[in-house]
PDB file of N, CA and C in Angstrom:
ATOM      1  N   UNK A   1      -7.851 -35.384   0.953  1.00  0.00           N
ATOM      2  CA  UNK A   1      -8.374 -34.239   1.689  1.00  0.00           C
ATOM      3  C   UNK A   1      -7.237 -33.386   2.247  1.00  0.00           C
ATOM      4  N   UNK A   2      -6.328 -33.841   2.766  1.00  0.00           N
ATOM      5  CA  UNK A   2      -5.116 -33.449   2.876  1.00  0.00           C
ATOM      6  C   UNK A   2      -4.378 -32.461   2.356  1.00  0.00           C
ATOM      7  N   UNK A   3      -4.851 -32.734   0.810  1.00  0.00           N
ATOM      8  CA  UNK A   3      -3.873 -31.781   0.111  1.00  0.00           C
ATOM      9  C   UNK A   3      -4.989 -30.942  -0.177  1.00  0.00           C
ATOM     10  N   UNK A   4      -6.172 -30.652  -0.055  1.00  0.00           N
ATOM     11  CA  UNK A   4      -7.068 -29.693   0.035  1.00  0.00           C
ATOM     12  C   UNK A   4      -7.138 -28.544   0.378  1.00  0.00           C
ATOM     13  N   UNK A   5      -6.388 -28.952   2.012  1.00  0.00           N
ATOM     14  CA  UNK A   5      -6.246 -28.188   3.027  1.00  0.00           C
ATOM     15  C   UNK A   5      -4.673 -27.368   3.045  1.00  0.00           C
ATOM     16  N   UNK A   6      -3.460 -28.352   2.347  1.00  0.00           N
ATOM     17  CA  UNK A   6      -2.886 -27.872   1.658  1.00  0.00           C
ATOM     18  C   UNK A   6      -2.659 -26.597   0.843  1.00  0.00           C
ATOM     19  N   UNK A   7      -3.351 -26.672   0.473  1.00  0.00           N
ATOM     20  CA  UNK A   7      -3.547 -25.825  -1.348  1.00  0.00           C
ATOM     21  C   UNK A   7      -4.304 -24.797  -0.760  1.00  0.00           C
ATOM     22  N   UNK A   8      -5.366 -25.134  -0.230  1.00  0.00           N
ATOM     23  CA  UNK A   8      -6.426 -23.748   0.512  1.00  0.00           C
ATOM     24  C   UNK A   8      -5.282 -22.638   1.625  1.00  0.00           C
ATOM     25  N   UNK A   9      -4.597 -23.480   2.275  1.00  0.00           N
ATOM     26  CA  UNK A   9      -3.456 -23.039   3.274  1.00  0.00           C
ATOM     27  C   UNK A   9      -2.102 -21.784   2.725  1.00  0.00           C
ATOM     28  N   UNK A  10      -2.088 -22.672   1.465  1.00  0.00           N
ATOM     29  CA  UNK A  10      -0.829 -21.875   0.967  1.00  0.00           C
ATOM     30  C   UNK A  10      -1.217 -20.788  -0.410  1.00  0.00           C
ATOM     31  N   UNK A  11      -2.659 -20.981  -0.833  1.00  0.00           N
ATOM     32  CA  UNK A  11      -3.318 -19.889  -1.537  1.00  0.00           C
ATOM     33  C   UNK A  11      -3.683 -18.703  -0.511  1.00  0.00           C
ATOM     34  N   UNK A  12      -3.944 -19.004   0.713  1.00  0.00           N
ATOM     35  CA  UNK A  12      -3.994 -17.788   1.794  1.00  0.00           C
ATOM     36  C   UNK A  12      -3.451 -17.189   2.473  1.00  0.00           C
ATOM     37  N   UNK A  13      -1.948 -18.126   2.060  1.00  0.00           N
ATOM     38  CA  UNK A  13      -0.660 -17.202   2.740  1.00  0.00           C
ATOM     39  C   UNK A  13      -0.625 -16.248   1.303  1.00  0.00           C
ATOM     40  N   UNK A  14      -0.563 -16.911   0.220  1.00  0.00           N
ATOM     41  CA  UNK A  14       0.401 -15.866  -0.986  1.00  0.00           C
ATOM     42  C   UNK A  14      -0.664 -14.964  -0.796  1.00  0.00           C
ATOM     43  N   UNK A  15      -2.343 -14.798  -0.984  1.00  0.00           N
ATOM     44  CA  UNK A  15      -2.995 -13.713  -1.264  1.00  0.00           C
ATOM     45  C   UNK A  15      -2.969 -12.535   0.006  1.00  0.00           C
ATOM     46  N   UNK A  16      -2.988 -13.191   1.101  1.00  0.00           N
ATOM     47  CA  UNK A  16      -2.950 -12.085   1.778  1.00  0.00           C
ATOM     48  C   UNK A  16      -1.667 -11.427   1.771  1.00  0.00           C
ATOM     49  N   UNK A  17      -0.473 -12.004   1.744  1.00  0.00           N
ATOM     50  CA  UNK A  17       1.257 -11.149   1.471  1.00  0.00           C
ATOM     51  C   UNK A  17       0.679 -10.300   0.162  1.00  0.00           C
ATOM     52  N   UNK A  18      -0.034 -11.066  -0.978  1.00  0.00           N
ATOM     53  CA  UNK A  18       0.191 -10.093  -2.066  1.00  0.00           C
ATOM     54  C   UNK A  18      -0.853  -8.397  -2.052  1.00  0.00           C
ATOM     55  N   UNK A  19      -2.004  -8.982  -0.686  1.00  0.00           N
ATOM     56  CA  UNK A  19      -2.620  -7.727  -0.452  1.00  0.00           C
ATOM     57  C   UNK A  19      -1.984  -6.932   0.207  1.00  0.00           C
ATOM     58  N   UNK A  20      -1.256  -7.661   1.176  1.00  0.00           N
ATOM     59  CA  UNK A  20      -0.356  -6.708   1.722  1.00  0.00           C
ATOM     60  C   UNK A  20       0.534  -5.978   1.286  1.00  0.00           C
ATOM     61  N   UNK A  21       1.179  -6.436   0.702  1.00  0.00           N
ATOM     62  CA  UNK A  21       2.390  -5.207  -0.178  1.00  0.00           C
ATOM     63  C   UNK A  21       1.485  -4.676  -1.192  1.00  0.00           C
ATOM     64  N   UNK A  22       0.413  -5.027  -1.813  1.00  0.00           N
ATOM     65  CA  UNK A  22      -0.378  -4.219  -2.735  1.00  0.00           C
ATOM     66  C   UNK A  22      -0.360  -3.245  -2.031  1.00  0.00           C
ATOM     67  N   UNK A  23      -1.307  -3.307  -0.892  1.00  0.00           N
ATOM     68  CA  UNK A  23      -1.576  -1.840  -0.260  1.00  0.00           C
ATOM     69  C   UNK A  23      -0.967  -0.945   0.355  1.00  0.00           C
ATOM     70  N   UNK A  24       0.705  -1.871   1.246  1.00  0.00           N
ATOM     71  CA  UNK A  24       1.219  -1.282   1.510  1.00  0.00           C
ATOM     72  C   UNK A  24       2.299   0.019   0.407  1.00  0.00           C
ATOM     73  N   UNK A  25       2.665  -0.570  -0.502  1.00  0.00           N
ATOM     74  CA  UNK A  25       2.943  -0.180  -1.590  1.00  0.00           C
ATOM     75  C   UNK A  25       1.868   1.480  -2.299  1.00  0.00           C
ATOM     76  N   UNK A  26       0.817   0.858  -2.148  1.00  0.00           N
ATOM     77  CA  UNK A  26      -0.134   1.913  -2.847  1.00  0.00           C
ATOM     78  C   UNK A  26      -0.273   3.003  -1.741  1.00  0.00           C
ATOM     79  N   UNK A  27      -0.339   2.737  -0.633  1.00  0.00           N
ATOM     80  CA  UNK A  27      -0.123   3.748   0.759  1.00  0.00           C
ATOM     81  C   UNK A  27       1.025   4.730   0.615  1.00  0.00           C
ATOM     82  N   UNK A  28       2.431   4.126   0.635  1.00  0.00           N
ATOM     83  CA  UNK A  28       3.908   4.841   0.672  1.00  0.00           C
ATOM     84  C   UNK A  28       3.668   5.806  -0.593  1.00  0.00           C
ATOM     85  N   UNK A  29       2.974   5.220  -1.774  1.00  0.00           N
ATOM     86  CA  UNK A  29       2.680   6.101  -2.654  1.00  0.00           C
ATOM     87  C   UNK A  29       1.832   7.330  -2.372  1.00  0.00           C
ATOM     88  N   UNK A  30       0.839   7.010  -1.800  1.00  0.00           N
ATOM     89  CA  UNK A  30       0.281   8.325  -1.413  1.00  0.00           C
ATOM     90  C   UNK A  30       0.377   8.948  -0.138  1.00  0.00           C
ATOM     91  N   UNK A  31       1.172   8.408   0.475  1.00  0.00           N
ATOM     92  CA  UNK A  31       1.717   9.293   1.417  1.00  0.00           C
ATOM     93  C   UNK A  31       2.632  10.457   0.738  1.00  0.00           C
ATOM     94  N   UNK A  32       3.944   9.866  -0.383  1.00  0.00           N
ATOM     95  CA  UNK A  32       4.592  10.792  -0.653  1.00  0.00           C
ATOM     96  C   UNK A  32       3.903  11.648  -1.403  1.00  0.00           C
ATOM     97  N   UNK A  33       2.123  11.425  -2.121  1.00  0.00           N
ATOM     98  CA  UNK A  33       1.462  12.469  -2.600  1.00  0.00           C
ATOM     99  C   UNK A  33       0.860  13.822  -1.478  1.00  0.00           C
ATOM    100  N   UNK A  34       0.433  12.931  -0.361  1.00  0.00           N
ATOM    101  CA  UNK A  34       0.129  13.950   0.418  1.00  0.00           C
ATOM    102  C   UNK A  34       1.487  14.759   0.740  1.00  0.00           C
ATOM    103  N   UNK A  35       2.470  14.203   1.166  1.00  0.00           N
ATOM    104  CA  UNK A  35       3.743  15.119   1.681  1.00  0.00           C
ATOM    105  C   UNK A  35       3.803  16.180   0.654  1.00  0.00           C
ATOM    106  N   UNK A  36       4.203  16.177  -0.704  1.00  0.00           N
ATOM    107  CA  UNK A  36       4.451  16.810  -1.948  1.00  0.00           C
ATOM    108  C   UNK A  36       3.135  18.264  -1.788  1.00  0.00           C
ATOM    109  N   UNK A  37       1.961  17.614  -1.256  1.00  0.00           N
ATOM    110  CA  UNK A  37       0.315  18.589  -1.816  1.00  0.00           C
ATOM    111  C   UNK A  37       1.029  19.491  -0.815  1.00  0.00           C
ATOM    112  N   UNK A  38       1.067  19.074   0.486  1.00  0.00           N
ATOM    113  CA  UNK A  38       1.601  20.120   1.296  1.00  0.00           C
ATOM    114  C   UNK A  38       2.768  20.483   1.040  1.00  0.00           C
ATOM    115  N   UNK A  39       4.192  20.096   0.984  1.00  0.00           N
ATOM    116  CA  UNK A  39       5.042  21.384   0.314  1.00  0.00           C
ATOM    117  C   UNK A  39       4.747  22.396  -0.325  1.00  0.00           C
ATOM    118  N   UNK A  40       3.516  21.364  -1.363  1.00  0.00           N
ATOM    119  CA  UNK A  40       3.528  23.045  -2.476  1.00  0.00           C
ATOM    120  C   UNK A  40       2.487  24.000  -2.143  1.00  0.00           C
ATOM    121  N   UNK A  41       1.548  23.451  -1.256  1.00  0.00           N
ATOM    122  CA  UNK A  41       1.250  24.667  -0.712  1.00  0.00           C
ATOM    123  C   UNK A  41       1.634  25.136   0.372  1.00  0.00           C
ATOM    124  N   UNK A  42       2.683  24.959   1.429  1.00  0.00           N
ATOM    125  CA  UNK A  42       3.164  26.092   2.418  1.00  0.00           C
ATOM    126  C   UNK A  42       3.962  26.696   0.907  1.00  0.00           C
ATOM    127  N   UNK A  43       4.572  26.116  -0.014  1.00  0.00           N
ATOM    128  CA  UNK A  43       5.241  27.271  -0.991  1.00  0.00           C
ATOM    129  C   UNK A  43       4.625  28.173  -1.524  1.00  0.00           C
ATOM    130  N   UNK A  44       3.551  27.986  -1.913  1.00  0.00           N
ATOM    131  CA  UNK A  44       2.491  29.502  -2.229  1.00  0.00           C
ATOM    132  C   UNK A  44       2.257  29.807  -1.629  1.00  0.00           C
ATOM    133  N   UNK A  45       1.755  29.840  -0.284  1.00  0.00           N
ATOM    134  CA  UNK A  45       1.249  30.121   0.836  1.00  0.00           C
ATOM    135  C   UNK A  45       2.910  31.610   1.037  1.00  0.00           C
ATOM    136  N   UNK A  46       3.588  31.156   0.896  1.00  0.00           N
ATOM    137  CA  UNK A  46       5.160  31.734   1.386  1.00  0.00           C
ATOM    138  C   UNK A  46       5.631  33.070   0.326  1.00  0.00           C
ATOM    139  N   UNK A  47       5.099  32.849  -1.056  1.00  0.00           N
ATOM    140  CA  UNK A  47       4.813  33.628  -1.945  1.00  0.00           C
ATOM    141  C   UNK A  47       4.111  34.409  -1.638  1.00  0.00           C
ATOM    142  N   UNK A  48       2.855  34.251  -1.735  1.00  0.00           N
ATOM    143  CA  UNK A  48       1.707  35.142  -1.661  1.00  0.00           C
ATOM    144  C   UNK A  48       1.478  36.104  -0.499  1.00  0.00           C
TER     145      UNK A  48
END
């Protein structure tokens, strides 16, 4: 039983680290999409 609790213990450390940098990862990504949407439009915005 031991190693049950084991195995259940250390499958819930790796999945939640691996959700975590999943998402954190997929976030930084769209952050630098939002930053980029807005550059390019104060740049037309600056044009026009």
């Amino acid at each position: 039983m031991k190693i049950f609790w084991l195995a259940t213990l250390i499958f819930c450390i790796v999945w939640y680290a691996t959700m975590t940098l999943y998402v954190g990862i997929k976030g930084l990504f769209d952050i630098f999409s939002m930053l980029n949407s807005i550059r390019n439009s104060e740049q037309n915005s600056k044009i026009s």
